[in-house]
PDB file of N, CA and C in Angstrom:
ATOM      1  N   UNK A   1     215.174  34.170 -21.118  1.00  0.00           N
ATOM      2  CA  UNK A   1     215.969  33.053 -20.655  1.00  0.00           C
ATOM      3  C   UNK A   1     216.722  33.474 -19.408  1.00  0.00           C
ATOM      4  N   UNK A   2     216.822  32.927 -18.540  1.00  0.00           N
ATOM      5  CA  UNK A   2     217.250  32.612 -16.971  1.00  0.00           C
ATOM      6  C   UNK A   2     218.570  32.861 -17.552  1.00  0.00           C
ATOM      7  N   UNK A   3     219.612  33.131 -16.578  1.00  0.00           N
ATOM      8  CA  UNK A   3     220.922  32.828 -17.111  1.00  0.00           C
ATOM      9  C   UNK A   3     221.810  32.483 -15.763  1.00  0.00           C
ATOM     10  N   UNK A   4     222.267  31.669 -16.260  1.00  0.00           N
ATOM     11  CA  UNK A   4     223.007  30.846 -14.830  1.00  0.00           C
ATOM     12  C   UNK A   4     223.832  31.556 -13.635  1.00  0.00           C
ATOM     13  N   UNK A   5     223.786  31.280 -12.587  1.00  0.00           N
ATOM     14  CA  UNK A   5     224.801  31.676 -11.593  1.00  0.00           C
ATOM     15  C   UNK A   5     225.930  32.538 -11.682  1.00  0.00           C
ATOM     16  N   UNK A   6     226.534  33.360 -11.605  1.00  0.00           N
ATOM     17  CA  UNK A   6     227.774  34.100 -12.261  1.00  0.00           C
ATOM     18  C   UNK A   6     228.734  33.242 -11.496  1.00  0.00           C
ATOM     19  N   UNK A   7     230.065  32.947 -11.632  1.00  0.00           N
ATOM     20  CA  UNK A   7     230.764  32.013 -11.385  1.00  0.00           C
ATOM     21  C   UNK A   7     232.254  33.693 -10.688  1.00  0.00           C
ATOM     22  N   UNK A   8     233.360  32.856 -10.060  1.00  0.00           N
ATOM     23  CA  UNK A   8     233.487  31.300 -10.673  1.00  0.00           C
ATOM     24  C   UNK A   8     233.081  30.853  -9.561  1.00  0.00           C
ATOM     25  N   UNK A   9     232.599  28.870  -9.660  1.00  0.00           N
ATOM     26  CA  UNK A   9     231.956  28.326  -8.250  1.00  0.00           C
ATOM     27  C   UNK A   9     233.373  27.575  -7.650  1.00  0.00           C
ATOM     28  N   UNK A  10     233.275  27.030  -6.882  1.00  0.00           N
ATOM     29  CA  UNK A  10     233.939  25.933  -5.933  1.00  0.00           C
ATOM     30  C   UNK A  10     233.260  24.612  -5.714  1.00  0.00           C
ATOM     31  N   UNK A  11     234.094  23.520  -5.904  1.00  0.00           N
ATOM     32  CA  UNK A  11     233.834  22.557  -5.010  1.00  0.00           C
ATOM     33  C   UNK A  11     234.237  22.394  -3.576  1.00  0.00           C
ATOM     34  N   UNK A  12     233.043  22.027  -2.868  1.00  0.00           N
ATOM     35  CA  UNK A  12     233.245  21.852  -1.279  1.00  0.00           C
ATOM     36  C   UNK A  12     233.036  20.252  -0.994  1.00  0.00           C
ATOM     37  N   UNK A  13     233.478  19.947   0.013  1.00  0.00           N
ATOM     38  CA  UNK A  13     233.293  19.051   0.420  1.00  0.00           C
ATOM     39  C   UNK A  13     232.300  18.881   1.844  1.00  0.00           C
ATOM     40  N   UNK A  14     230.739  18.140   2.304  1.00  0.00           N
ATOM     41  CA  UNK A  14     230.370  18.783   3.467  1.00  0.00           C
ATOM     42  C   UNK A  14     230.321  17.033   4.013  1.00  0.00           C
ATOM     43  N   UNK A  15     230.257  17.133   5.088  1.00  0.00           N
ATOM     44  CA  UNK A  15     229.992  16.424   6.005  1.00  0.00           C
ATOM     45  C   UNK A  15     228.957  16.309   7.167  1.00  0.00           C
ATOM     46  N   UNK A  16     228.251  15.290   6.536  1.00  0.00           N
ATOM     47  CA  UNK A  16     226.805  15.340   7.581  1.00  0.00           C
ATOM     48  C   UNK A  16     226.970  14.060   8.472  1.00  0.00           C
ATOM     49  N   UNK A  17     226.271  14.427   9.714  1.00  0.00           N
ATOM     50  CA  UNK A  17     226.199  13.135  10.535  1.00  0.00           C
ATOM     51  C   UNK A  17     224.412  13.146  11.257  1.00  0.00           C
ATOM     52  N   UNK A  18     224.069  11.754  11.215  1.00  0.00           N
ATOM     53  CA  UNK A  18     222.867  11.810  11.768  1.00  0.00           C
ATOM     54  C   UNK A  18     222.600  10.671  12.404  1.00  0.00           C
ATOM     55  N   UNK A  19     221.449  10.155  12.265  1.00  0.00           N
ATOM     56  CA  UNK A  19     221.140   8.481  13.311  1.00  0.00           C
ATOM     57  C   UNK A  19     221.295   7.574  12.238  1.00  0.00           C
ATOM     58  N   UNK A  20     221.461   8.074  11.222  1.00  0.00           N
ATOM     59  CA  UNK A  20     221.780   6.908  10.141  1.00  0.00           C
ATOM     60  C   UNK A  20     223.133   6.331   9.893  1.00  0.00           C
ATOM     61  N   UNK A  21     223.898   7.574  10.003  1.00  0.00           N
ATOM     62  CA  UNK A  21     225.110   7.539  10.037  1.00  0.00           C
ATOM     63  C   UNK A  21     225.903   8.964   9.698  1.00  0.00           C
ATOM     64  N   UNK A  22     227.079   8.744   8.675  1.00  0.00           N
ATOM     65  CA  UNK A  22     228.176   9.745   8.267  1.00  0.00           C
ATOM     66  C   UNK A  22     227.909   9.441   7.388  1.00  0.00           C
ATOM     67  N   UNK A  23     227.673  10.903   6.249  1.00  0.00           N
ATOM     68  CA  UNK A  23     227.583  11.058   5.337  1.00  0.00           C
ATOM     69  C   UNK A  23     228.625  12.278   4.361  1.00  0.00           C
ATOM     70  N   UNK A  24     229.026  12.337   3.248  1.00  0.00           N
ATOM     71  CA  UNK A  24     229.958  12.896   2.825  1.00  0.00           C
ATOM     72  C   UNK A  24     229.898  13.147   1.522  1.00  0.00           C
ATOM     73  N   UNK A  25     229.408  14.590   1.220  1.00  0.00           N
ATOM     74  CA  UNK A  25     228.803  14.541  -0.322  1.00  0.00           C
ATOM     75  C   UNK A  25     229.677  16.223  -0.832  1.00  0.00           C
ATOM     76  N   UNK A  26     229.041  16.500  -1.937  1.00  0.00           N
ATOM     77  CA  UNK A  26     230.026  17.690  -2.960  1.00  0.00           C
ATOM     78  C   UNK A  26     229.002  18.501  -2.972  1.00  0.00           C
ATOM     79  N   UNK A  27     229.397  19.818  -2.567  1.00  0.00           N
ATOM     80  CA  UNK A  27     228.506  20.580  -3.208  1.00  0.00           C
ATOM     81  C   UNK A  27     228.895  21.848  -4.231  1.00  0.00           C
ATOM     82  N   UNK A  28     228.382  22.575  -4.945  1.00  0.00           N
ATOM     83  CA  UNK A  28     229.050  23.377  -5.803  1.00  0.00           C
ATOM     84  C   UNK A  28     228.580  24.538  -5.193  1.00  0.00           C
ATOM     85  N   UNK A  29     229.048  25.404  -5.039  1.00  0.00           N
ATOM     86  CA  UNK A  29     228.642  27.146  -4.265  1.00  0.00           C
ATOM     87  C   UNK A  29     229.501  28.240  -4.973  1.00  0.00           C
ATOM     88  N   UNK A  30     228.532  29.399  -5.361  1.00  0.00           N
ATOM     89  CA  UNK A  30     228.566  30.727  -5.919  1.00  0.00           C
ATOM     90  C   UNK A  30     229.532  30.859  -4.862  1.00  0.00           C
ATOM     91  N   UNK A  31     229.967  32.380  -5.399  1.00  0.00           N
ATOM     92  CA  UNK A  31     231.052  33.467  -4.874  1.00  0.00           C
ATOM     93  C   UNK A  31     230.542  33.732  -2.902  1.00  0.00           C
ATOM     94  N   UNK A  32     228.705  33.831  -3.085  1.00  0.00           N
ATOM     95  CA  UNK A  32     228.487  33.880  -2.387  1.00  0.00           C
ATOM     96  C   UNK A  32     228.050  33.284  -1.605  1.00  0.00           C
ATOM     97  N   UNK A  33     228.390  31.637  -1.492  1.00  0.00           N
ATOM     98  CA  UNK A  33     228.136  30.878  -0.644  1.00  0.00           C
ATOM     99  C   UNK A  33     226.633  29.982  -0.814  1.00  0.00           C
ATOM    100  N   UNK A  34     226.049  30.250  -1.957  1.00  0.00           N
ATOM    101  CA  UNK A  34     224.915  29.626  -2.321  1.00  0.00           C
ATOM    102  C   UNK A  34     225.330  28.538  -2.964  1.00  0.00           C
ATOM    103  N   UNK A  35     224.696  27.050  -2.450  1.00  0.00           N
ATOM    104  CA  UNK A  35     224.460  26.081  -3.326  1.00  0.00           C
ATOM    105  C   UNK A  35     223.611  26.071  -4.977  1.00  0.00           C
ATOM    106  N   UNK A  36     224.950  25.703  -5.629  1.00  0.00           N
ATOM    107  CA  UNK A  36     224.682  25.358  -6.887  1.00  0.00           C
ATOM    108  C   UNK A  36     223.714  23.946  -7.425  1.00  0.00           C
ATOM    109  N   UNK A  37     224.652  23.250  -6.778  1.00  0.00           N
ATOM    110  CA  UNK A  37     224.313  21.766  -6.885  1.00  0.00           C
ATOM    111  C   UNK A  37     225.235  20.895  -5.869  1.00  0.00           C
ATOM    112  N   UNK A  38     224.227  20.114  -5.254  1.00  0.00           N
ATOM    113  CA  UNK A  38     225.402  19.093  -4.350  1.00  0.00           C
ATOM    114  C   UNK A  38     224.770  17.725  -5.095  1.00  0.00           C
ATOM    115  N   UNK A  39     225.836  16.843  -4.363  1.00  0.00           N
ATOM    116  CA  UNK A  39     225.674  15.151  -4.913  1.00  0.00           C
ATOM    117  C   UNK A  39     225.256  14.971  -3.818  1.00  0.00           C
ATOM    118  N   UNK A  40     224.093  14.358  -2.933  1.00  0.00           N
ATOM    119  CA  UNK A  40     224.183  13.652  -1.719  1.00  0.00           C
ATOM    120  C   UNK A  40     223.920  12.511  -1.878  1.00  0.00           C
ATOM    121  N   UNK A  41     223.454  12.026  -2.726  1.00  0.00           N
ATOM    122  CA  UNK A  41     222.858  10.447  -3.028  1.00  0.00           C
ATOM    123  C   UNK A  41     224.225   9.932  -3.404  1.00  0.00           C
ATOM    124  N   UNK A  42     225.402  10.237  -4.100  1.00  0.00           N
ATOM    125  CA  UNK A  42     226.424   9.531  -4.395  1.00  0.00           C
ATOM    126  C   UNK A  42     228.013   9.893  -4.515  1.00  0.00           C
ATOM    127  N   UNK A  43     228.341   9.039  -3.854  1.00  0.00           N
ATOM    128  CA  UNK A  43     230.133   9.711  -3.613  1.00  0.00           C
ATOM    129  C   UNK A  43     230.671   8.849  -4.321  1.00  0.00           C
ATOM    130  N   UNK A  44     230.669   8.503  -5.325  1.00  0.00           N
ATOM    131  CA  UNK A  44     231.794   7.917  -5.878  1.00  0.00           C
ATOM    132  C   UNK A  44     232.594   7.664  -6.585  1.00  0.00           C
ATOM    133  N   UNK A  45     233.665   7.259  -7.081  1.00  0.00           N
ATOM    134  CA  UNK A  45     235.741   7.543  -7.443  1.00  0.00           C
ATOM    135  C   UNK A  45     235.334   8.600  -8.469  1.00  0.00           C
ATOM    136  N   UNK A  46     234.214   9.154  -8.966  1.00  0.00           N
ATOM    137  CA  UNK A  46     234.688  10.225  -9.512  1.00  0.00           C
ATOM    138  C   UNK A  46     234.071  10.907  -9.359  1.00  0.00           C
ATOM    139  N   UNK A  47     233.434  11.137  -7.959  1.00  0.00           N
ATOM    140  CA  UNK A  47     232.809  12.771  -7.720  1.00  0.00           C
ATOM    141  C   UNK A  47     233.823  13.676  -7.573  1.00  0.00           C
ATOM    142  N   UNK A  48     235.007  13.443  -7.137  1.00  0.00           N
ATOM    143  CA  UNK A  48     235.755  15.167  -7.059  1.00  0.00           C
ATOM    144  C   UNK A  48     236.060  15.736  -7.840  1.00  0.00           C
ATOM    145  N   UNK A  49     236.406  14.847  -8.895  1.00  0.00           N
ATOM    146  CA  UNK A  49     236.448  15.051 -10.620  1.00  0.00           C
ATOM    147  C   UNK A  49     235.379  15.652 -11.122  1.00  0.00           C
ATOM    148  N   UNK A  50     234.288  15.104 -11.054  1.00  0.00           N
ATOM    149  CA  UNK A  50     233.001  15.732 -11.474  1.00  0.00           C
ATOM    150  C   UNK A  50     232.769  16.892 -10.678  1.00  0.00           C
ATOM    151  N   UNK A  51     232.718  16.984  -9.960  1.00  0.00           N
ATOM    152  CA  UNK A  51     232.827  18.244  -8.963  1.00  0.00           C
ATOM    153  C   UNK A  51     233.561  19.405  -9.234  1.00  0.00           C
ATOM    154  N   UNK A  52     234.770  19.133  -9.855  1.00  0.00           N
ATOM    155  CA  UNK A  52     235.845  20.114 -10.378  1.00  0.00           C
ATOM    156  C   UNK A  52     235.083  20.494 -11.580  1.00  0.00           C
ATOM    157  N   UNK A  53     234.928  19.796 -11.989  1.00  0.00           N
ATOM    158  CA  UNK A  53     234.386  20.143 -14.205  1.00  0.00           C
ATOM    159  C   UNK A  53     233.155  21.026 -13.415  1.00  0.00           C
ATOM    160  N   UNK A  54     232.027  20.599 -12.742  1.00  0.00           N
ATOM    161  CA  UNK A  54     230.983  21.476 -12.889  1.00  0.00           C
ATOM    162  C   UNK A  54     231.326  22.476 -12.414  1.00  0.00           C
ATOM    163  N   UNK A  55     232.334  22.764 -11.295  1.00  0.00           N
ATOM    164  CA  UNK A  55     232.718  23.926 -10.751  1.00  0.00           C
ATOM    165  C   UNK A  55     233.657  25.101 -11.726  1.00  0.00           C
ATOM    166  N   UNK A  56     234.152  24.094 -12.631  1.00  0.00           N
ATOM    167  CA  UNK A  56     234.952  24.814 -13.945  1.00  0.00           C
ATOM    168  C   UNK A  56     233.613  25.632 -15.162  1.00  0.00           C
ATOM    169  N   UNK A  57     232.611  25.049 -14.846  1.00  0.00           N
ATOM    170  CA  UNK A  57     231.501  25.598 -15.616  1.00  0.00           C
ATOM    171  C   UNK A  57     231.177  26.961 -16.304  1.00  0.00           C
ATOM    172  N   UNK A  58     231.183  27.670 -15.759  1.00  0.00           N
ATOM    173  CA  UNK A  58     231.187  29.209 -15.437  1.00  0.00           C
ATOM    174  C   UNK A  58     232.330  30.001 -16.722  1.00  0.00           C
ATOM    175  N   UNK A  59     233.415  29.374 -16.322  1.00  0.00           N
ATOM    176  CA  UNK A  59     234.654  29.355 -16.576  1.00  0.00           C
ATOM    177  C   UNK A  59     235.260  28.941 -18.397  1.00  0.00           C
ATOM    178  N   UNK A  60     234.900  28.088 -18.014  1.00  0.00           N
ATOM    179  CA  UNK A  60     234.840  27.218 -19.122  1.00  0.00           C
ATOM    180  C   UNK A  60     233.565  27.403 -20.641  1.00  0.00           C
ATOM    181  N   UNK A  61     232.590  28.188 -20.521  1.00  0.00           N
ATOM    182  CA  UNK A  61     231.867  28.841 -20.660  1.00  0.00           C
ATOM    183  C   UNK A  61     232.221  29.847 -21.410  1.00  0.00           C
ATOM    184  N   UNK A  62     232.633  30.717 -20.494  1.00  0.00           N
ATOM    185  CA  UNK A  62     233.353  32.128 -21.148  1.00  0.00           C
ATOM    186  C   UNK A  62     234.224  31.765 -21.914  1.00  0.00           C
ATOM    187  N   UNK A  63     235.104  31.111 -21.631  1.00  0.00           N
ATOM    188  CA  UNK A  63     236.658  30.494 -22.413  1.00  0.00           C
ATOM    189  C   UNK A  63     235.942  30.221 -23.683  1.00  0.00           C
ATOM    190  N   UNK A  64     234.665  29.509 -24.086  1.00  0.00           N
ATOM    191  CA  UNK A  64     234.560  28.895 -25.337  1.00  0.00           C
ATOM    192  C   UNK A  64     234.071  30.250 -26.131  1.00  0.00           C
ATOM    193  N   UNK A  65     233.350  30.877 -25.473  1.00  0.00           N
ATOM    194  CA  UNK A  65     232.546  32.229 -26.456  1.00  0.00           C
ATOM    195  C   UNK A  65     233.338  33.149 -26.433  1.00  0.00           C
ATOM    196  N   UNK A  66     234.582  33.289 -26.024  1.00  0.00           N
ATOM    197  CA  UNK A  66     235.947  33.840 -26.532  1.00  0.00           C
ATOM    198  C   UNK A  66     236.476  33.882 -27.461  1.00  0.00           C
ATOM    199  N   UNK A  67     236.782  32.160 -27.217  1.00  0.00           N
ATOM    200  CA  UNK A  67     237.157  31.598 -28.675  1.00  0.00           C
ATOM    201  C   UNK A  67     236.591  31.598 -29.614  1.00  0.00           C
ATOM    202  N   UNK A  68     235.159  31.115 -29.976  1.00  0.00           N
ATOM    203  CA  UNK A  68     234.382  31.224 -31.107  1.00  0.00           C
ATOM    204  C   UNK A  68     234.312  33.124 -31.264  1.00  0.00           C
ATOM    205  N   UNK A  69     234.786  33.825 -30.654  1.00  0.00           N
ATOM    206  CA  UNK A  69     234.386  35.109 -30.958  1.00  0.00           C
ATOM    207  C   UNK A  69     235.693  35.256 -32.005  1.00  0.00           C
ATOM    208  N   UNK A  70     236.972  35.193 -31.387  1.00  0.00           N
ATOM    209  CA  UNK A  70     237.873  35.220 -32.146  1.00  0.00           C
ATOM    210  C   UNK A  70     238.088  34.363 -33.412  1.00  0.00           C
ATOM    211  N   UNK A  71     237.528  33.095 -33.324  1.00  0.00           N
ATOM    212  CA  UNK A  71     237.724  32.197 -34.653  1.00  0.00           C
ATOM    213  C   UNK A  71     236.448  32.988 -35.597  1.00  0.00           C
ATOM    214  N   UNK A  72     235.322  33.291 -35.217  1.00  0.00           N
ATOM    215  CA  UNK A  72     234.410  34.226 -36.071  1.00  0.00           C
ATOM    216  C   UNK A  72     235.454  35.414 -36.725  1.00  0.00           C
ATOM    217  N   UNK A  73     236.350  36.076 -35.692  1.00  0.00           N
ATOM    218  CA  UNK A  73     236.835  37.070 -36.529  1.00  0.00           C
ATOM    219  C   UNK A  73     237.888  37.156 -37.408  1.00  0.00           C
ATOM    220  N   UNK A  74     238.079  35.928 -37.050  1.00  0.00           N
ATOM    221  CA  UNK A  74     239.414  34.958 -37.758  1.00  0.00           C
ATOM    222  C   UNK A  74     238.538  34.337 -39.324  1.00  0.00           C
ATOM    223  N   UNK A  75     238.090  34.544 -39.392  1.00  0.00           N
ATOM    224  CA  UNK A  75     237.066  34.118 -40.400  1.00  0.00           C
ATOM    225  C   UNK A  75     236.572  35.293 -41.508  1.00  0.00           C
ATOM    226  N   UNK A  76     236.292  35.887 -40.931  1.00  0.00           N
ATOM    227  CA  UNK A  76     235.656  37.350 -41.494  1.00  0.00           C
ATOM    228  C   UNK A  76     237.313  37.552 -42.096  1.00  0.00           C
ATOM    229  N   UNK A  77     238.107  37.968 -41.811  1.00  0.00           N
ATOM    230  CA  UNK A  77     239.232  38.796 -42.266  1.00  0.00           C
ATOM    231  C   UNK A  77     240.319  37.941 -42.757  1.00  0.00           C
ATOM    232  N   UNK A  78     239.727  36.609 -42.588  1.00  0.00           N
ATOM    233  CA  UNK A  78     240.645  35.033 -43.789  1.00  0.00           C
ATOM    234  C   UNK A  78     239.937  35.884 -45.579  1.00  0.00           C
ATOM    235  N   UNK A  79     241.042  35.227 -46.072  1.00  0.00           N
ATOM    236  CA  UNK A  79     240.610  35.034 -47.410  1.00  0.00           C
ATOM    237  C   UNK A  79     239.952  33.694 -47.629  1.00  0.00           C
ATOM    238  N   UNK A  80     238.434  33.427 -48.493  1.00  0.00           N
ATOM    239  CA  UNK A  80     238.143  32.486 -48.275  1.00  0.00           C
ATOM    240  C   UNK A  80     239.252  31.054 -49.219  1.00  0.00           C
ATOM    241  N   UNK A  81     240.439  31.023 -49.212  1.00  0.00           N
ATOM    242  CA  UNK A  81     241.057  30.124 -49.259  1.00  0.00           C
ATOM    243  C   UNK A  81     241.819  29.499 -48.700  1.00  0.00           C
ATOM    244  N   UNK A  82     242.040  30.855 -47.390  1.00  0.00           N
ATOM    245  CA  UNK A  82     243.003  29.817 -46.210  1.00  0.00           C
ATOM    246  C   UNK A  82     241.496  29.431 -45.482  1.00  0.00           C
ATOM    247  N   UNK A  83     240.336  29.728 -45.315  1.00  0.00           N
ATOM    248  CA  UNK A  83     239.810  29.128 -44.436  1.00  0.00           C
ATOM    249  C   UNK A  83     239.423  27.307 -44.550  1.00  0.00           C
ATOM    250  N   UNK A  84     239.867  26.496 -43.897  1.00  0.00           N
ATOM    251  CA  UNK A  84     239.735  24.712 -43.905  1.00  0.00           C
ATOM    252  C   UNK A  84     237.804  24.440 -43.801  1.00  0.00           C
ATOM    253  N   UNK A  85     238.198  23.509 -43.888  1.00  0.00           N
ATOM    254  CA  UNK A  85     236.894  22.961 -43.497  1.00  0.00           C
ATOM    255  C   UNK A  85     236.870  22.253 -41.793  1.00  0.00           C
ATOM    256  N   UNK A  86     238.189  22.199 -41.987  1.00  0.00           N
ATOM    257  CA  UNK A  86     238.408  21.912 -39.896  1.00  0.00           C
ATOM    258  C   UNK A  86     237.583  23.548 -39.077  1.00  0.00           C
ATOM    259  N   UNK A  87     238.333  24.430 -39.633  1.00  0.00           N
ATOM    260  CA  UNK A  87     238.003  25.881 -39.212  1.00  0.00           C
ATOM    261  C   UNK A  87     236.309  25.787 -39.191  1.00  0.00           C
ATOM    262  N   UNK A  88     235.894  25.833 -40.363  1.00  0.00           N
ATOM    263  CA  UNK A  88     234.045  25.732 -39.773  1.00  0.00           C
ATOM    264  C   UNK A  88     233.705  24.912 -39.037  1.00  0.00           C
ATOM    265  N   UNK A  89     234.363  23.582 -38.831  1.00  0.00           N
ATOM    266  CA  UNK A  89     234.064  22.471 -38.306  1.00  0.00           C
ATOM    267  C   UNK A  89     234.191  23.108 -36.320  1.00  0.00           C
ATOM    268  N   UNK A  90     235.449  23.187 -36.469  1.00  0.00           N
ATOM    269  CA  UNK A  90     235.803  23.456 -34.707  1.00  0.00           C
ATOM    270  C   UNK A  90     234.823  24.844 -34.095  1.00  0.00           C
ATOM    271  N   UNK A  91     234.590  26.085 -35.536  1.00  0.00           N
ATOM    272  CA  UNK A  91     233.552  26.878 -34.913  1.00  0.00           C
ATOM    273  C   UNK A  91     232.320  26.258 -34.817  1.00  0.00           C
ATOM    274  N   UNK A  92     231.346  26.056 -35.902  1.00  0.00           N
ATOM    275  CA  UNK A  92     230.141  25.131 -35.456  1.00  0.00           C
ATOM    276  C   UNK A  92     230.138  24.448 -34.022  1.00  0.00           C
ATOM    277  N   UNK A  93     231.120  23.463 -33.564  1.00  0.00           N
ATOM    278  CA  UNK A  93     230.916  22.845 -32.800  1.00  0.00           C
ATOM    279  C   UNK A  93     230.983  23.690 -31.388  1.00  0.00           C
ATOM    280  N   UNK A  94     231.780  24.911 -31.381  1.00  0.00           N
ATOM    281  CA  UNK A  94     231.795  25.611 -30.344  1.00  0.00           C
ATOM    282  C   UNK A  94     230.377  26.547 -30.177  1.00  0.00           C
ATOM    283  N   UNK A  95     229.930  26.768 -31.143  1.00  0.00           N
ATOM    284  CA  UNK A  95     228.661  27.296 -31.535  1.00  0.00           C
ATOM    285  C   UNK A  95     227.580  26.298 -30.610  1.00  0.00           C
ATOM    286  N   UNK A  96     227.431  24.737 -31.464  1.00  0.00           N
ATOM    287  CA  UNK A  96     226.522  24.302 -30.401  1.00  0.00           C
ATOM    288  C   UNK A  96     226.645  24.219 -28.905  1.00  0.00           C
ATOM    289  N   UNK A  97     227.944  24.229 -28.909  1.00  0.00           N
ATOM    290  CA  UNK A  97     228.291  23.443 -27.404  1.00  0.00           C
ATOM    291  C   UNK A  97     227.556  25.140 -26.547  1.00  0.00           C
ATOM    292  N   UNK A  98     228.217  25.707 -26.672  1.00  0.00           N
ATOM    293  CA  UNK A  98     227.866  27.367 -26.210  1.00  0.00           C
ATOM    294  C   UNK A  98     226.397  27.329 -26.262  1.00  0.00           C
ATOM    295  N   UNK A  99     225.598  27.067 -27.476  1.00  0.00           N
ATOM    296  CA  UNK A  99     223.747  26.901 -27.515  1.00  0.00           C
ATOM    297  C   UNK A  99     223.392  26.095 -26.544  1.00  0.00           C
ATOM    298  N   UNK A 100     223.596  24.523 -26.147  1.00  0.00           N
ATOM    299  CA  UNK A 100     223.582  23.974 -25.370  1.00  0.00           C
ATOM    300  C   UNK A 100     223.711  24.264 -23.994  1.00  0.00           C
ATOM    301  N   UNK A 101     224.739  24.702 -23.723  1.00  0.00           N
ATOM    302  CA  UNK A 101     225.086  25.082 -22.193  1.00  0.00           C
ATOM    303  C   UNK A 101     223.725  26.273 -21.983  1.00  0.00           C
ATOM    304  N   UNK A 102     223.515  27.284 -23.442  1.00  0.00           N
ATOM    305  CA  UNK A 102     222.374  28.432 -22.527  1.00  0.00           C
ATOM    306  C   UNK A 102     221.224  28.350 -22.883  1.00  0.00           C
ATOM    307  N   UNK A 103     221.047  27.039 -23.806  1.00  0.00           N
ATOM    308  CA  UNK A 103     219.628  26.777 -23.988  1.00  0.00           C
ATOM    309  C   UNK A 103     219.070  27.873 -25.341  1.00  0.00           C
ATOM    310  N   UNK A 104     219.819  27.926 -26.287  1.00  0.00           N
ATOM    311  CA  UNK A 104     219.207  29.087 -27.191  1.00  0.00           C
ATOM    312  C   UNK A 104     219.859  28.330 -28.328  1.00  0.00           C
ATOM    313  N   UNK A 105     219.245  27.787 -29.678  1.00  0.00           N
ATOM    314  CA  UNK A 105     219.144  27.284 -30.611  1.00  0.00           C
ATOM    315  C   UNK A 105     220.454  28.412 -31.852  1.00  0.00           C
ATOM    316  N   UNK A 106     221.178  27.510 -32.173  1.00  0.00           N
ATOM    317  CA  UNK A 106     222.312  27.887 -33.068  1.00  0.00           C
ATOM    318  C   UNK A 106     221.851  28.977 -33.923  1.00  0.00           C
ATOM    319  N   UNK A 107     222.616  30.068 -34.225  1.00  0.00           N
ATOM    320  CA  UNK A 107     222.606  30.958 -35.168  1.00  0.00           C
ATOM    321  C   UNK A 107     222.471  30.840 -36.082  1.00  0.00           C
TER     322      UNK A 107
END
């Protein structure tokens, strides 16, 4: 499995001009200046927003397989009577979300 870009990225803002006109789209770029992903087909009220979250990607990423690392160990060393059923609930879901983002089917 491929594994994504190492982060963290940025949103940019670029500005093109041609015989068509002015154009003004997002692009997302590595540490090193490589395009991630740009929008050019569409600017609108919530590309900078969207632009921010995908640029938080990377980021946001690590933050969750942190957490599920620690709620795993938070688990292991619970007695199984403080552990809830919220507690499996919020790990599972960090579990898929984490499978999802790298493309590798839940544990």
């Amino acid at each position: 499995m491929t594994q994504h870009t190492p982060g963290p990225w940025s949103s940019q803002s670029v500005t093109s001009v041609n015989e068509r006109g002015v154009f003004v789209y997002k692009r997302i770029v590595s540490p090193q200046g490589k395009t991630i992903v740009s929008d050019r087909g569409y600017i609108g009220d919530n590309a900078e927003a969207n632009a921010r979250l995908i640029a938080a990607a990377p980021e946001l990423l690590k933050t969750l397989k942190d957490a599920h690392e620690w709620i795993d160990a938070q688990i292991m060393t619970a007695n199984s009577d403080q552990m809830t059923e919220h507690d499996e609930k919020v790990r599972d879901k960090a579990e898929a979300s984490i499978a999802k983002a790298t493309q590798q089917p839940n544990q």
